[in-house]
Protein backbone atom coordinates (compact mmCIF):
# COMPACT_ATOMS: atom_id res chain seq x y z
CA UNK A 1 0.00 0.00 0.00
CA UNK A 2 1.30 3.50 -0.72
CA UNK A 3 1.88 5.10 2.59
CA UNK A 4 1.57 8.58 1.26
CA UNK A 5 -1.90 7.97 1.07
CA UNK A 6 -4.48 8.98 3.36
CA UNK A 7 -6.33 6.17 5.32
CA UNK A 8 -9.48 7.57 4.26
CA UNK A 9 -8.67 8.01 0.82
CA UNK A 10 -11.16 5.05 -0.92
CA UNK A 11 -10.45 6.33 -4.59
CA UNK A 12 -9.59 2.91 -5.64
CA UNK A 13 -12.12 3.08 -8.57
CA UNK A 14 -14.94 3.79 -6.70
CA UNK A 15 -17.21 7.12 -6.84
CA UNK A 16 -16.12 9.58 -4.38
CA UNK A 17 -18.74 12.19 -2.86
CA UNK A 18 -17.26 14.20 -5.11
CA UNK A 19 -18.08 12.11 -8.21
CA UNK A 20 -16.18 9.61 -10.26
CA UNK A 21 -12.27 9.01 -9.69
CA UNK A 22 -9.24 9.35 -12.02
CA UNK A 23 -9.97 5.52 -12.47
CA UNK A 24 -13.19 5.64 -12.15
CA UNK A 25 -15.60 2.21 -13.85
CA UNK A 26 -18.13 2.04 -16.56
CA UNK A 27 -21.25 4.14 -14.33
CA UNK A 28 -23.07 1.63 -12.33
CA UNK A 29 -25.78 0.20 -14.03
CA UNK A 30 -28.82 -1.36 -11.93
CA UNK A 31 -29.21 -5.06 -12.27
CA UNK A 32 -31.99 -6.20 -14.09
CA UNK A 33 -33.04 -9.04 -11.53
CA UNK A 34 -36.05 -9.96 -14.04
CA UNK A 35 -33.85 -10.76 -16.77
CA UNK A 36 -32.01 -13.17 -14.82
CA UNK A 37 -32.68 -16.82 -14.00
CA UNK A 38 -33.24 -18.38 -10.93
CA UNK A 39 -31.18 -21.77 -11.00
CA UNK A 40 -33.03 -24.80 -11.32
CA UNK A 41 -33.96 -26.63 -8.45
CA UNK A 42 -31.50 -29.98 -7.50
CA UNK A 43 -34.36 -32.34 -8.26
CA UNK A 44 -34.86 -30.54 -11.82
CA UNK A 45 -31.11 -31.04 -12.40
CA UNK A 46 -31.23 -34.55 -11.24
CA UNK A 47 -33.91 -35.30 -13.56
CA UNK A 48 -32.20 -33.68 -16.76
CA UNK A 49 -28.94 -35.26 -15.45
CA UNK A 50 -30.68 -38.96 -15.56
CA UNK A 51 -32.75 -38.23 -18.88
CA UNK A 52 -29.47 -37.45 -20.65
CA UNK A 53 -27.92 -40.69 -19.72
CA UNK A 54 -30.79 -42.86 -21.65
CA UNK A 55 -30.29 -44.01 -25.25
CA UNK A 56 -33.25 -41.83 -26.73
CA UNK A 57 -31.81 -38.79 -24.20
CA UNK A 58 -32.19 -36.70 -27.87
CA UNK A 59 -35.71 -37.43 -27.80
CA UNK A 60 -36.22 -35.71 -24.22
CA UNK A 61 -33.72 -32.65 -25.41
CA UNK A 62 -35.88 -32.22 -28.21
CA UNK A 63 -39.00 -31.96 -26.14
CA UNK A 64 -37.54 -30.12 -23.43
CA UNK A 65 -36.41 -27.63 -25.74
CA UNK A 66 -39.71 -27.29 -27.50
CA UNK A 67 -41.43 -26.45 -24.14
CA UNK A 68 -39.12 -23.54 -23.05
CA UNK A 69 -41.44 -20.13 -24.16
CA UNK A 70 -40.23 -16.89 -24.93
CA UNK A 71 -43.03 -14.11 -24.24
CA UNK A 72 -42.80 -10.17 -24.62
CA UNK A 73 -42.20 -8.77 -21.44
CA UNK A 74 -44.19 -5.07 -20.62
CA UNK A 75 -40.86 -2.88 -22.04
CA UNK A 76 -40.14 -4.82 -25.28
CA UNK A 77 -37.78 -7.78 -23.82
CA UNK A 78 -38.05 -10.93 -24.13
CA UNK A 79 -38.88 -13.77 -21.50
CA UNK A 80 -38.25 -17.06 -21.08
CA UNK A 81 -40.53 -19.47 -19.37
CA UNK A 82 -38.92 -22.86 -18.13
CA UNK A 83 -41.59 -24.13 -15.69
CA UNK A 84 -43.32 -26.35 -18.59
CA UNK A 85 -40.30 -27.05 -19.43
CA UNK A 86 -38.75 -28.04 -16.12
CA UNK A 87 -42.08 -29.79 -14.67
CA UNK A 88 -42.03 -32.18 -17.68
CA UNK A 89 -38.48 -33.13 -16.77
CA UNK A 90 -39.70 -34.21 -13.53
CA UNK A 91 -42.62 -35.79 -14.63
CA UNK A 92 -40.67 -37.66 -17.66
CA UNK A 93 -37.65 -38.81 -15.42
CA UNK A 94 -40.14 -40.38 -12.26
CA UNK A 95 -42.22 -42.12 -15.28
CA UNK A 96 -38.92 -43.59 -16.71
CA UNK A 97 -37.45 -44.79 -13.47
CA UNK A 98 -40.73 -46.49 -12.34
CA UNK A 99 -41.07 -48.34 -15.95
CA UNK A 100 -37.28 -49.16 -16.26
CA UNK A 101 -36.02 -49.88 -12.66
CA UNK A 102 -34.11 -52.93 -13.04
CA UNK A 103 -35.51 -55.48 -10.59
CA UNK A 104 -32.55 -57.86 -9.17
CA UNK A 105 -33.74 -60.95 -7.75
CA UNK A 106 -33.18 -61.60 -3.94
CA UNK A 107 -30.08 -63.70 -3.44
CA UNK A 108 -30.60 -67.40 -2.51
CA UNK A 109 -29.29 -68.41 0.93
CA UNK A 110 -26.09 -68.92 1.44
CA UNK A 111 -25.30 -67.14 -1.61
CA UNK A 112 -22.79 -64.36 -1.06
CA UNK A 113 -23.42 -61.03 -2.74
């Protein structure tokens, strides 16, 4: 650290009360929290995760991807809409575990695993 400088000298690249510094950033620009996208929840990811390993995992990209909708938001942007999207993943992935969950047979006695 410089010690010439003042300890409360925070012109680091920061705006001062005096406005911007000599290395001042691009003006702040308020985040546009509706623009952004919540992550998906751990179950959704699960879902997609286990979908993708099957052998027809294109066929489940395909209609995953068809369900995502883009709508005009109130100033002109668009949004995009995963809950169809996401609920069928959930719905798809519980479906194909129930109807392909391999079954192993009990061992006999005596047998060792």
């Amino acid at each position: 650290m410089n010690d010439n400088a003042r300890d409360d000298d925070h012109s680091d690249g920061h705006y001062t009360a005096t406005g911007p510094t000599k290395h001042a950033r691009a003006a702040y620009q308020p985040a546009r929290t509706r623009l952004r996208r919540a992550a998906p929840s751990l179950d959704v990811v699960a879902a997609a995760e286990y979908l993708l390993t099957q052998p027809d995992a294109y066929l489940y990209r395909r209609r995953y991807l068809d369900l995502i909708t883009q709508t005009p938001g109130p100033d002109g942007t668009s949004i995009t809409d995963y809950a169809a999207a996401e609920r069928y993943l959930l719905v798809t992935a519980t479906a194909h575990r129930r109807t392909h969950s391999e079954v192993r047979p009990l061992p006999a006695p005596g047998d060792f695993l």
